[in-house]
Protein backbone atom coordinates (compact mmCIF):
# COMPACT_ATOMS: atom_id res chain seq x y z
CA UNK A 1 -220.57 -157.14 19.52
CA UNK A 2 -217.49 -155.51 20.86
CA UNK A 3 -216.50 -153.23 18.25
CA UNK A 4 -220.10 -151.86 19.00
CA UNK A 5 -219.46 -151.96 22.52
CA UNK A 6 -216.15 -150.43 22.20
CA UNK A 7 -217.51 -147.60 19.45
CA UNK A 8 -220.37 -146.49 21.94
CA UNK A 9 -217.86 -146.58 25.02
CA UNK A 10 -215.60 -144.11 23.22
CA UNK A 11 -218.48 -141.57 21.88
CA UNK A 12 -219.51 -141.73 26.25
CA UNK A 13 -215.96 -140.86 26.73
CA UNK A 14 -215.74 -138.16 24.25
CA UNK A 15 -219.11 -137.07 26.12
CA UNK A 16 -218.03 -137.09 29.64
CA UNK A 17 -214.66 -134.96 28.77
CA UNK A 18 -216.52 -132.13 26.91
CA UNK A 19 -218.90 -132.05 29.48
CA UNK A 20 -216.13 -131.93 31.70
CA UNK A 21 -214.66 -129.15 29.54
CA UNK A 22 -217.78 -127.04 29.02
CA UNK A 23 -218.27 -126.88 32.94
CA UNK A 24 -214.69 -126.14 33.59
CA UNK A 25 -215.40 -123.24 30.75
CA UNK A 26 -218.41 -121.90 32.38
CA UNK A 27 -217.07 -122.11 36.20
CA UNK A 28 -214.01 -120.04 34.74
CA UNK A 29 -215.93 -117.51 32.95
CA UNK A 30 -218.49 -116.71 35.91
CA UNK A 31 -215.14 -116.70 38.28
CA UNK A 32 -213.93 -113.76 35.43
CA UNK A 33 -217.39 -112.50 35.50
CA UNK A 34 -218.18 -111.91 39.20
CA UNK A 35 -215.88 -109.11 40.12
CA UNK A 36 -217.49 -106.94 37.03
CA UNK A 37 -220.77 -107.72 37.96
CA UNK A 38 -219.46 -106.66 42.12
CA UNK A 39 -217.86 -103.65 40.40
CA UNK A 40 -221.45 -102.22 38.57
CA UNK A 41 -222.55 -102.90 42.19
CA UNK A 42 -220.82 -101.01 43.84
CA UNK A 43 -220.63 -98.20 41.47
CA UNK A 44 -222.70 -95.27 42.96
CA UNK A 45 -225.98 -93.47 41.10
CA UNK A 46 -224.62 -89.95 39.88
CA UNK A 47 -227.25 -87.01 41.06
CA UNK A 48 -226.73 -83.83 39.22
CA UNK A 49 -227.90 -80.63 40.52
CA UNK A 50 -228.74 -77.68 37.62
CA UNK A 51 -227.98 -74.41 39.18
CA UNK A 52 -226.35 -71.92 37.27
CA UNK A 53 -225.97 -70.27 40.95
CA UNK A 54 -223.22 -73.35 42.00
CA UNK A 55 -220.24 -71.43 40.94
CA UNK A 56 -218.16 -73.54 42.38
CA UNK A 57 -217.18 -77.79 41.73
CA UNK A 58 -219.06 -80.05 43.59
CA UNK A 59 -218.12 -83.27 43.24
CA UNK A 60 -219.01 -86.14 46.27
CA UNK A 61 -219.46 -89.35 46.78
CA UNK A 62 -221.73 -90.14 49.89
CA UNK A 63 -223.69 -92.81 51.72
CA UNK A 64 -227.45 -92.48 52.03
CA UNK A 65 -228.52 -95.31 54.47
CA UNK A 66 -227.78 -98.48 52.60
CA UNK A 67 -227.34 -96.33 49.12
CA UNK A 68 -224.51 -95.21 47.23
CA UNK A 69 -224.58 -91.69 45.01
CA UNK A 70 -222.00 -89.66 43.02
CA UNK A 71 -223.87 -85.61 43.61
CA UNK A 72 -222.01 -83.20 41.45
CA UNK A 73 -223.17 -79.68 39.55
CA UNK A 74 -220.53 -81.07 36.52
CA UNK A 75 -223.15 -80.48 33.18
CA UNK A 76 -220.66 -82.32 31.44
CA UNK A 77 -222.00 -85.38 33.34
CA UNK A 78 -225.66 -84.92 32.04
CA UNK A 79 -225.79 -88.14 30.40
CA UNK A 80 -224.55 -90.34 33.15
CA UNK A 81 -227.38 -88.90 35.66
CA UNK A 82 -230.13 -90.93 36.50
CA UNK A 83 -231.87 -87.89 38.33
CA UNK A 84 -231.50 -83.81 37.98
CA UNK A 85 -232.10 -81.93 40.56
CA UNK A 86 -233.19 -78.19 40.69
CA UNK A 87 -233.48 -75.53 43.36
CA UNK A 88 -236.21 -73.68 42.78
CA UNK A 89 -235.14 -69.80 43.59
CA UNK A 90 -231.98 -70.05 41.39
CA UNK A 91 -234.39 -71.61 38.20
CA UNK A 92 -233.56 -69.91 35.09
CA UNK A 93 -236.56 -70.39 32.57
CA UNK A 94 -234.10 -70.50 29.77
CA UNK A 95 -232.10 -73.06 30.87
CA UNK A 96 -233.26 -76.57 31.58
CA UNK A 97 -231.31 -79.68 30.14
CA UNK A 98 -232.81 -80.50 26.93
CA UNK A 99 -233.49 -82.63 25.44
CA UNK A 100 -233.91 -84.69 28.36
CA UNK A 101 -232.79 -88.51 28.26
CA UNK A 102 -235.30 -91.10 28.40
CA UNK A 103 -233.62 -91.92 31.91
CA UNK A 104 -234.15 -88.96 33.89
CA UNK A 105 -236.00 -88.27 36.76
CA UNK A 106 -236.36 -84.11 37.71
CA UNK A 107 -236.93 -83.00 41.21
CA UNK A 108 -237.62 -79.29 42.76
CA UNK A 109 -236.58 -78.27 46.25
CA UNK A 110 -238.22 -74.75 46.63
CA UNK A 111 -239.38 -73.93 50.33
CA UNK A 112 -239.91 -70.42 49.71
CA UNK A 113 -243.48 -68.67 48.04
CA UNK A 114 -243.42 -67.98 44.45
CA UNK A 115 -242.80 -63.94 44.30
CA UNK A 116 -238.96 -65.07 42.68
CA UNK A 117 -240.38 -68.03 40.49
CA UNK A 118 -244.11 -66.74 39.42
CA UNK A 119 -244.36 -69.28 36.78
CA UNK A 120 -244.07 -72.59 39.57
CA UNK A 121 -247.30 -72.74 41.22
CA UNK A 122 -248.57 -73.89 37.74
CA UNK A 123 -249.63 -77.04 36.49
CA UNK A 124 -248.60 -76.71 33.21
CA UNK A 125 -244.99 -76.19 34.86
CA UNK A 126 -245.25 -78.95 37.94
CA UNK A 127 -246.03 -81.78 36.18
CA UNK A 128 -242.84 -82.13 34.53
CA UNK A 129 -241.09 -83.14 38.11
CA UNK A 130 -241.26 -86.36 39.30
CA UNK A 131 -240.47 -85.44 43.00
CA UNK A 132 -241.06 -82.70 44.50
CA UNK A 133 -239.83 -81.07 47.82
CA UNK A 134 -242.07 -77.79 49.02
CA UNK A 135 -243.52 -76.66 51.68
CA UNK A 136 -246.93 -78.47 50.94
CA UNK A 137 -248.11 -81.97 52.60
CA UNK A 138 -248.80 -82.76 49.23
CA UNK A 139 -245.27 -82.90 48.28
CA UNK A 140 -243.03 -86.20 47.95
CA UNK A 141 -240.80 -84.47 50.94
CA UNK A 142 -243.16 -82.72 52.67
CA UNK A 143 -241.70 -79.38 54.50
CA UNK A 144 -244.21 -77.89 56.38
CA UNK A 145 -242.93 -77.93 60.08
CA UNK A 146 -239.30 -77.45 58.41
CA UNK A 147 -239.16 -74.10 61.14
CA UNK A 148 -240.40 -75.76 64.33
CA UNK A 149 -237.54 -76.95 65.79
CA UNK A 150 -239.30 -79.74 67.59
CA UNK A 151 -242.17 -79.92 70.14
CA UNK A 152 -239.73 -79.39 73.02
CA UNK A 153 -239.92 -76.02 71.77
CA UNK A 154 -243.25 -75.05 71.61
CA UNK A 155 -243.68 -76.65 75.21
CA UNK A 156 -241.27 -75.44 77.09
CA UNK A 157 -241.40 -72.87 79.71
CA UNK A 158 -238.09 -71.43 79.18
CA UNK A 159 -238.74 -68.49 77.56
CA UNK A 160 -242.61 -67.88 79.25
CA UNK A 161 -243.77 -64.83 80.90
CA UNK A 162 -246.78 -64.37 82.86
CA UNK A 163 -249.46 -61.97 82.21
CA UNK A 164 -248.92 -60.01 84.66
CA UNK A 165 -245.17 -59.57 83.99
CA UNK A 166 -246.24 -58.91 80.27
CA UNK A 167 -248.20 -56.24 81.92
CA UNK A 168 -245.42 -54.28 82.99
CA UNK A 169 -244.44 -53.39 79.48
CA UNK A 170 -246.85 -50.47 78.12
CA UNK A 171 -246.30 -52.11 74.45
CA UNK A 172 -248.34 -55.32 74.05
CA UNK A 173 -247.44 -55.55 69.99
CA UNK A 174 -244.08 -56.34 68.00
CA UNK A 175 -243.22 -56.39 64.55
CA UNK A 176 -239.97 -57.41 63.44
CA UNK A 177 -239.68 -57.29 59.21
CA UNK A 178 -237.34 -55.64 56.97
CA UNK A 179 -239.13 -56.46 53.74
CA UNK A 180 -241.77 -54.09 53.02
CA UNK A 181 -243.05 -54.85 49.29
CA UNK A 182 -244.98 -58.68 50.00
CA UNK A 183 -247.46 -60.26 48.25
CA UNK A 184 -249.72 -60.58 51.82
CA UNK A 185 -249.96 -56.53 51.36
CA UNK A 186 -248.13 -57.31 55.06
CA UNK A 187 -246.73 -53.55 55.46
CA UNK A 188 -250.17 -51.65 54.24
CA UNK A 189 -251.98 -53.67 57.03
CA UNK A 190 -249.52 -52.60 59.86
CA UNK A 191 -249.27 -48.94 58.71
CA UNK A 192 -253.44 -49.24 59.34
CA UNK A 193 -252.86 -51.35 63.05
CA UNK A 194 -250.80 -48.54 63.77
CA UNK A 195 -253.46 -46.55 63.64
CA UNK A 196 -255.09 -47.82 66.39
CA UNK A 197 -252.89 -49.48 69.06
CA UNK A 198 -248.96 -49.12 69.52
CA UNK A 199 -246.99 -51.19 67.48
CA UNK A 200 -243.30 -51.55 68.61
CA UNK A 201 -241.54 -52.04 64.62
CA UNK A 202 -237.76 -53.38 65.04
CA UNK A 203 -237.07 -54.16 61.52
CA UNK A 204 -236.45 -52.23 58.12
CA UNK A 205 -240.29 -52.48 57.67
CA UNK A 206 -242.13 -49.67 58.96
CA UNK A 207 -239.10 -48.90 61.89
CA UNK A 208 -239.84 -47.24 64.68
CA UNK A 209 -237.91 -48.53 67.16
CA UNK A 210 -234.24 -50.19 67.31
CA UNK A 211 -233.40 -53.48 69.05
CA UNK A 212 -230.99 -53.62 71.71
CA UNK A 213 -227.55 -53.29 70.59
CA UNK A 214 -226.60 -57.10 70.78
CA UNK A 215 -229.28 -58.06 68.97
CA UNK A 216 -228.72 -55.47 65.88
CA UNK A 217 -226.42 -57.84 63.99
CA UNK A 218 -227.24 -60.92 61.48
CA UNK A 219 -230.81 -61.35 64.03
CA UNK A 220 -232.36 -62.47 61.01
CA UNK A 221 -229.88 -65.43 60.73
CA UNK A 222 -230.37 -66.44 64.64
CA UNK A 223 -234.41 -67.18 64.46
CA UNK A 224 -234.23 -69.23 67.47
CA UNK A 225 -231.40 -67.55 69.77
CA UNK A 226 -231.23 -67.72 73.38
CA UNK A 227 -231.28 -64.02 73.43
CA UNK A 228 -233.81 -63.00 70.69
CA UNK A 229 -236.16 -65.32 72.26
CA UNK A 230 -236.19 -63.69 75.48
CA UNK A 231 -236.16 -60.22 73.99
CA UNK A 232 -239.72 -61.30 72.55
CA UNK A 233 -241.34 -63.46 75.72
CA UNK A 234 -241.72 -59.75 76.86
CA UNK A 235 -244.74 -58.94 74.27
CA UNK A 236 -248.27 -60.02 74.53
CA UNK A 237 -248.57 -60.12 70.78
CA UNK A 238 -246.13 -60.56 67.70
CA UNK A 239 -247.64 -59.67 64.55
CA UNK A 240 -247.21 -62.54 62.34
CA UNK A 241 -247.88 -62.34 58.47
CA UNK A 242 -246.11 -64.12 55.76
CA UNK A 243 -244.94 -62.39 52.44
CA UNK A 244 -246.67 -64.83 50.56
CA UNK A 245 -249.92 -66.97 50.94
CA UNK A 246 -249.91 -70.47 49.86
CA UNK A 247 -251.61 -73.61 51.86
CA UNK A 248 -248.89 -74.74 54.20
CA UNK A 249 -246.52 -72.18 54.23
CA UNK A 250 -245.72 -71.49 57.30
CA UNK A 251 -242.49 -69.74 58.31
CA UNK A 252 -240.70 -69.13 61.73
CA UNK A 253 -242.89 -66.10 61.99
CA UNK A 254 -245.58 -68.28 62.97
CA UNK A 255 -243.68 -70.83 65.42
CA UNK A 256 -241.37 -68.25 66.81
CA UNK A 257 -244.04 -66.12 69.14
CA UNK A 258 -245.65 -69.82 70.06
CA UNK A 259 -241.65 -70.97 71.42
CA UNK A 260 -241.79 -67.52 73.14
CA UNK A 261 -244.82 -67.86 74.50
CA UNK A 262 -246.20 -64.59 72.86
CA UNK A 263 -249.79 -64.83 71.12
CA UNK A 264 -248.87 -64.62 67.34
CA UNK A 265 -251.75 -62.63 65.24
CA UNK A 266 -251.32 -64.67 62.00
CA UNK A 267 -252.11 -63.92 58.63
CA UNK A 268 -250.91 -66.51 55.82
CA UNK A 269 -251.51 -70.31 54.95
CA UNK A 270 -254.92 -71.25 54.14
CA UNK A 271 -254.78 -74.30 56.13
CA UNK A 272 -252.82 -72.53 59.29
CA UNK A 273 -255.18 -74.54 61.89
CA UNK A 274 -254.72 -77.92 60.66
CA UNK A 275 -250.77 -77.18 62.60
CA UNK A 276 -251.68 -74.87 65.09
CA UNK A 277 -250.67 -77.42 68.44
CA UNK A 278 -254.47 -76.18 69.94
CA UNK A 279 -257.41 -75.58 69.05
CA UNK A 280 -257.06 -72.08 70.09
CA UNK A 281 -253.05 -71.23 69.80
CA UNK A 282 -253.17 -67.54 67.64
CA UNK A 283 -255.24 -64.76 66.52
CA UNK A 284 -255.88 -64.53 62.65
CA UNK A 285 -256.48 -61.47 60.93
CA UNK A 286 -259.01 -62.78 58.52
CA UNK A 287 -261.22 -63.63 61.63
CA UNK A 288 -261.85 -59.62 61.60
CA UNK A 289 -263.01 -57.02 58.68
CA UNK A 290 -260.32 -54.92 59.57
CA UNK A 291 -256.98 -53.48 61.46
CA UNK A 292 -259.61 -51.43 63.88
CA UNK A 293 -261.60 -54.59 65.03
CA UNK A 294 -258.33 -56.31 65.34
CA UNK A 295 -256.81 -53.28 68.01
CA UNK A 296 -259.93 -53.29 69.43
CA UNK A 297 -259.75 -57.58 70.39
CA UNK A 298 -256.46 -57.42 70.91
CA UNK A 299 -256.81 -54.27 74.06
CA UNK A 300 -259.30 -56.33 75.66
CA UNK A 301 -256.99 -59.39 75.65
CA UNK A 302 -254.29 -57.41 76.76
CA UNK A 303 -256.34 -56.95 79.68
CA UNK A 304 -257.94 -60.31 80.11
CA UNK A 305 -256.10 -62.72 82.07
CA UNK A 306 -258.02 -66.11 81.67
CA UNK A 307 -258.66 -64.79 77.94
CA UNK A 308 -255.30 -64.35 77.42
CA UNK A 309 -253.61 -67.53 78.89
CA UNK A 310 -256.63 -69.14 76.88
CA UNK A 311 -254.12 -68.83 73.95
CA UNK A 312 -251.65 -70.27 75.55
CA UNK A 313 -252.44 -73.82 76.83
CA UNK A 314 -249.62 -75.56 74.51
CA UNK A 315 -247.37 -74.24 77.04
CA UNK A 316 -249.62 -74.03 80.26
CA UNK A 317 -251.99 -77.46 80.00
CA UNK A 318 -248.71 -79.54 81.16
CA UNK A 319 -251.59 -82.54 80.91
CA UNK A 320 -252.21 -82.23 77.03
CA UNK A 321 -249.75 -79.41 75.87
CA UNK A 322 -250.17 -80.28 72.02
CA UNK A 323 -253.53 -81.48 71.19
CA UNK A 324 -253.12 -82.04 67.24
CA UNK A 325 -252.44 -85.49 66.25
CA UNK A 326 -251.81 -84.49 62.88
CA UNK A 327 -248.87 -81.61 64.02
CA UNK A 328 -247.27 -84.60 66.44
CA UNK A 329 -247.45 -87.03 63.54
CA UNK A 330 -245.63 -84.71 60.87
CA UNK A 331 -242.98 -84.08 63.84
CA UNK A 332 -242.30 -87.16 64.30
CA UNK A 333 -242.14 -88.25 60.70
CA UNK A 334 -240.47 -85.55 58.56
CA UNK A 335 -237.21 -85.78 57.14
CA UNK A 336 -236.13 -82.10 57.45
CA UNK A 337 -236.12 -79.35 60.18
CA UNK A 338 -233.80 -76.28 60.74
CA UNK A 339 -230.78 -77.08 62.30
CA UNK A 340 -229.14 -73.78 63.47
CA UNK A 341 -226.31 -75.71 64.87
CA UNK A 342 -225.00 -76.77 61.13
CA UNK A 343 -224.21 -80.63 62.32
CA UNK A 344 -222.74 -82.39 58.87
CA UNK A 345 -225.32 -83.70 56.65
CA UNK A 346 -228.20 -81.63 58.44
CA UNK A 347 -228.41 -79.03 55.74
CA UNK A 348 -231.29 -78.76 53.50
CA UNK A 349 -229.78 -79.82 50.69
CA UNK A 350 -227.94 -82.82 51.80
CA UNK A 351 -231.06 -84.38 53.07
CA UNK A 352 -232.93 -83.60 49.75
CA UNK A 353 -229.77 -85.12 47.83
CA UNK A 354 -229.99 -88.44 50.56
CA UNK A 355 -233.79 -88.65 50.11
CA UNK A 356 -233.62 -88.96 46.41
CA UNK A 357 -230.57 -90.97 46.30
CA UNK A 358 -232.77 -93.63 48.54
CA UNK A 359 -235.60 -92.72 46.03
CA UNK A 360 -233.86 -93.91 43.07
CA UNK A 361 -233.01 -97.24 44.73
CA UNK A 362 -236.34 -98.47 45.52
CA UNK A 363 -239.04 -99.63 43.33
CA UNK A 364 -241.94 -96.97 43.08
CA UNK A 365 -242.98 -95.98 40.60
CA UNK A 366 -241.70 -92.39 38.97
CA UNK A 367 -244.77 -89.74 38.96
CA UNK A 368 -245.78 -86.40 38.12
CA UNK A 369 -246.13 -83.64 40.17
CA UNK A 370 -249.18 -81.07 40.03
CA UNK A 371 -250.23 -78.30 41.31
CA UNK A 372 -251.13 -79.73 45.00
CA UNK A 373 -247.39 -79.62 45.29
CA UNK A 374 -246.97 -75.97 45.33
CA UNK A 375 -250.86 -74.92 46.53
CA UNK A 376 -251.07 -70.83 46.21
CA UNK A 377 -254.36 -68.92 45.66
CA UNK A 378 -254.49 -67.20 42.54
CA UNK A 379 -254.84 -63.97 42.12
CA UNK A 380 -252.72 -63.10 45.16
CA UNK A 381 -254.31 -63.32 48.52
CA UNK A 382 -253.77 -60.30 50.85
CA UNK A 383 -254.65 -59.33 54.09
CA UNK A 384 -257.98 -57.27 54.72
CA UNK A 385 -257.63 -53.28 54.66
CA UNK A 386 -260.88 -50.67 55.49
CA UNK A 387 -263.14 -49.72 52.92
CA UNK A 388 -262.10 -52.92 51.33
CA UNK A 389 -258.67 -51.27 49.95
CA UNK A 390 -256.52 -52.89 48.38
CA UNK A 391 -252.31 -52.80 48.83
CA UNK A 392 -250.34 -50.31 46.97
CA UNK A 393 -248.43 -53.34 45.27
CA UNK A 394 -251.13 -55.89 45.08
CA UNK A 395 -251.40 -54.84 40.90
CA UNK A 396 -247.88 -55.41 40.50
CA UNK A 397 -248.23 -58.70 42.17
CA UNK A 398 -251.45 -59.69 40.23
CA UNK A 399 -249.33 -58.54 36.98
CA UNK A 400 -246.46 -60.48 37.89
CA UNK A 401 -247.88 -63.59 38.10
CA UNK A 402 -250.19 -63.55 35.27
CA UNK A 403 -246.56 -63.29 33.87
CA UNK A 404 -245.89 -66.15 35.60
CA UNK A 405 -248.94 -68.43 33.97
CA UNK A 406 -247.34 -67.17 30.59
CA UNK A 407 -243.70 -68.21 31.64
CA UNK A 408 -245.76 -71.78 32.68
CA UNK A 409 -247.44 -72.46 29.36
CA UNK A 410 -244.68 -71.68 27.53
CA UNK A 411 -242.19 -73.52 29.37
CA UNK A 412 -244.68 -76.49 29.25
CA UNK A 413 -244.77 -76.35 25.26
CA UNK A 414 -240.70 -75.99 25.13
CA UNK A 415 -240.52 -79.18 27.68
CA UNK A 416 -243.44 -81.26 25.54
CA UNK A 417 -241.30 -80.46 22.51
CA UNK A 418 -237.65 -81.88 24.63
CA UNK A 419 -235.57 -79.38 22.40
CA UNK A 420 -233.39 -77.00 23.63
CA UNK A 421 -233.97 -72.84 23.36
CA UNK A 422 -232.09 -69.64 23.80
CA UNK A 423 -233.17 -67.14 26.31
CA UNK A 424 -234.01 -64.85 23.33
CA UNK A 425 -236.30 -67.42 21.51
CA UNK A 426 -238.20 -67.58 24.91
CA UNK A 427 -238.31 -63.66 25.69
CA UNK A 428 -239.86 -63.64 22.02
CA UNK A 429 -242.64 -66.05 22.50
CA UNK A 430 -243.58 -64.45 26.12
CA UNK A 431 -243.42 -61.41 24.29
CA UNK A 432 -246.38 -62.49 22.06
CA UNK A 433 -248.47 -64.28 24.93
C-alpha cells in the first residue's frame, strides 16, 4: 500500500506546483496586460471635420465632460475617425469621403437656409447623416433660439421706450439689410411698404438713410450692442423678414426688435408663434393681403397706445413676462446660443465638436436623419405682393433649387453606391437630369 500511497502523493504534488505555476503565469500576464488595456482607455476618439474651407491644421485634443476626443481636419486620418463631421455652407457636392468605412458616423452643422446648399433640404440627401445640427427642433442639436441671448433679454427694460417717447420720432418703421436678392422676395415687399408709409432703410438694401457715424462700422457683427440697441428702442416698428423660409428659422432679426422693445413685423418661419414669448409679441405680414393693408394697421398702431403696448407685454406684464412654456423650456435646455463675448469653448463649433464627442460615448443607437431636420417649403415661400405678383428673383430661386433636388438624387445614388467621383463625373450626370 505505500508505493500507492507514495505514487498518488507525488502526482498531488506535481498538481499543486503547476497549479501554483499556472496562477503565478496568469497573475503575471494580467499585471503585463493592465497598463495596455489603461492605455486603449485613455486613448481619445479622433473627430474629423471635412471642409475643404479649413485651410489651416487643426489638430486638438480636448475634454468633453467626462469624454476624451482627438478633432483634427487631417484627411490623412480618415480611417482612424469614428465620426466625420461637415459644415454645411462650405459642402462641396464632389467631395465627400468615399467609400465610407463601416465605422463612421456623419454629422451636419448648417444653421443657415439653403440658398448656398439647394440640394440639403432633401431627403434623398439627409438621410445619409446620423446627427444632425440645424436650426429645426427636429434636429439631434436643436438650434432654434441659437440668437436669443437669454430671457433676461427679451425682459428687460433696459433698452424700452414708451409710446409716447416713440412718438416724438416722425418715423415709426426701420429696416436695416444689406442683402437685397432673398429667397423671402424681402426687398420687392419693402420697395411696395414704401409706398405707403415711411420706411427709414439703414442698410445696403433699399438705403435711404445712413446710421450714425459710430454705428457705420462691422454693425452687422455687433447684433446685440449696447449702442445699436438703443439706436433701435427709438422705432415703433422694425421690419423683420428672413432671406429664407424654413420652419424654425428664426434669426436675430426676429429677437432683436423684441430685446429693444420695438414691435417686429415678421415674415419667415412657418412655425414663428410656437417661440414668440406671448401670445401676441409681433405683427406678421402673411396676416394681411398686402404691403397697403399692412401701412394701413401699422398707422393706426402707431397711434394707439393700449394697442400698441398690447404687443409688448413680454416686457411690460412684470407678473408673467414670457408666457410660452415651450420658448422657456428650449432656453433652458439648449446646448448653443450666441456668445458675442467669444469665452473659450463657446463657439459654435466647439460645442457641436463636444456634443458629438459625448455622442459617440454613450449607447444610442446611430440614426438617420430626414427631412424634418432641415424643414423648408418647397417651391420657395415669399412674402405677399399686390395683384398677387410675384418677386423679380423668385424664378431664379424656384430654378435653383429644382437644381438642388437634382444635386440630392444624385448625390444619394453616388452615396448608395460608397465609391468615390470626380467633380466632372458629377457635373455630367446633373447635366443629364
Amino acid at each position: 500500500m505505500r508505493p500507492w500511497r507514495n505514487r498518488h502523493l507525488s502526482i498531488a504534488l506535481h498538481l499543486i506546483i503547476w497549479l501554483t505555476i499556472l496562477v503565478i503565469c496568469w497573475n503575471i500576464f494580467r499585471a503585463g496586460d493592465k497598463p495596455r488595456k489603461d492605455k486603449a482607455k485613455d486613448k481619445p476618439t479622433e473627430v474629423l471635420w471635412w471642409s475643404s474651407a479649413m485651410s489651416w491644421s487643426y489638430d486638438e485634443i480636448r475634454t468633453c465632460g467626462i469624454h476624451k476626443c482627438r478633432f483634427t481636419n487631417n484627411r490623412q486620418r480618415l480611417s482612424q475617425a469614428m465620426a466625420v463631421l461637415f459644415y454645411g455652407s462650405n459642402m462641396k457636392m464632389h467631395d465627400f469621403p468615399l467609400p465610407r468605412l463601416p465605422q463612421h458616423i456623419w454629422a451636419l452643422l448648417h444653421e443657415e437656409s439653403p440658398r448656398n446648399v439647394p440640394f440639403v433640404p432633401f431627403n434623398e440627401f439627409l438621410r445619409h447623416f446620423n446627427y444632425t445640427s440645424t436650426f429645426s427642433r427636429h434636429s439631434d442639436l436643436p438650434l432654434t433660439t441659437q440668437y436669443l441671448p437669454g430671457v433676461s433679454e427679451l425682459t428687460t427694460m433696459k433698452y424700452f421706450n414708451d409710446f409716447y417717447t416713440k412718438s416724438f420720432h416722425f418715423t415709426h418703421v426701420i429696416f436695416l439689410q444689406s442683402d437685397c436678392d432673398t429667397m423671402s422676395g424681402r426687398e420687392d415687399y419693402v420697395k411696395e411698404l414704401i409706398r405707403h408709409i415711411r420706411v427709414d432703410s439703414y442698410g445696403k438694401c433699399l438705403h435711404n438713410k445712413d446710421l450714425p457715424p459710430s454705428l457705420q462700422e462691422d454693425y452687422l457683427n455687433r447684433m446685440y450692442s449696447t449702442e445699436l440697441l438703443n439706436f433701435f428702442k427709438h422705432y415703433k416698428f422694425m421690419i423683420a423678414i428672413e432671406n429664407g423660409i424654413c420652419n424654425d428659422y428664426i434669426t436675430e432679426k426676429f429677437w432683436r426688435p423684441l430685446v429693444a422693445g420695438v414691435i417686429p413685423i415678421y415674415f419667415g418661419s412657418p412655425t414663428i408663434k410656437d417661440w414668440q414669448p406671448q401670445n401676441k409679441s409681433a405683427i406678421y405680414v402673411d396676416d394681411f393681403p398686402n404691403a397697403a393693408a399692412l401701412a394701413e394697421y401699422l398707422l393706426f398702431l402707431a397711434d394707439n397706445q393700449t394697442e400698441y403696448d398690447s404687443y409688448r407685454q413680454h416686457k411690460l406684464n412684470s407678473a408673467n413676462n414670457i408666457d410660452n412654456k415651450r420658448l422657456i423650456e428650449n432656453i433652458m435646455t439648449r446646448y448653443y446660443q450666441i456668445d458675442e463675448t467669444q469665452k473659450e469653448g463657446s463657439s459654435l463649433f466647439q460645442k457641436f465638436e463636444c456634443a458629438m464627442c459625448q455622442r459617440l460615448a454613450s449607447s444610442e443607437k446611430y440614426k438617420s436623419a430626414d427631412v424634418r431636420h432641415y424643414e423648408c417649403p418647397l417651391p420657395p415661400i415669399h412674402a405677399p405682393l399686390s395683384n398677387k405678383q410675384e418677386p423679380h428673383h423668385a424664378e431664379d430661386w424656384r430654378s435653383m433649387m429644382e437644381v438642388g433636388r437634382c444635386q440630392a438624387q444624385l448625390l444619394d445614388n453616388f452615396f448608395q453606391a460608397n465609391r468615390s467621383f470626380t467633380q466632372e463625373q458629377f457635373e455630367q450626370k446633373l447635366y443629364e437630369c
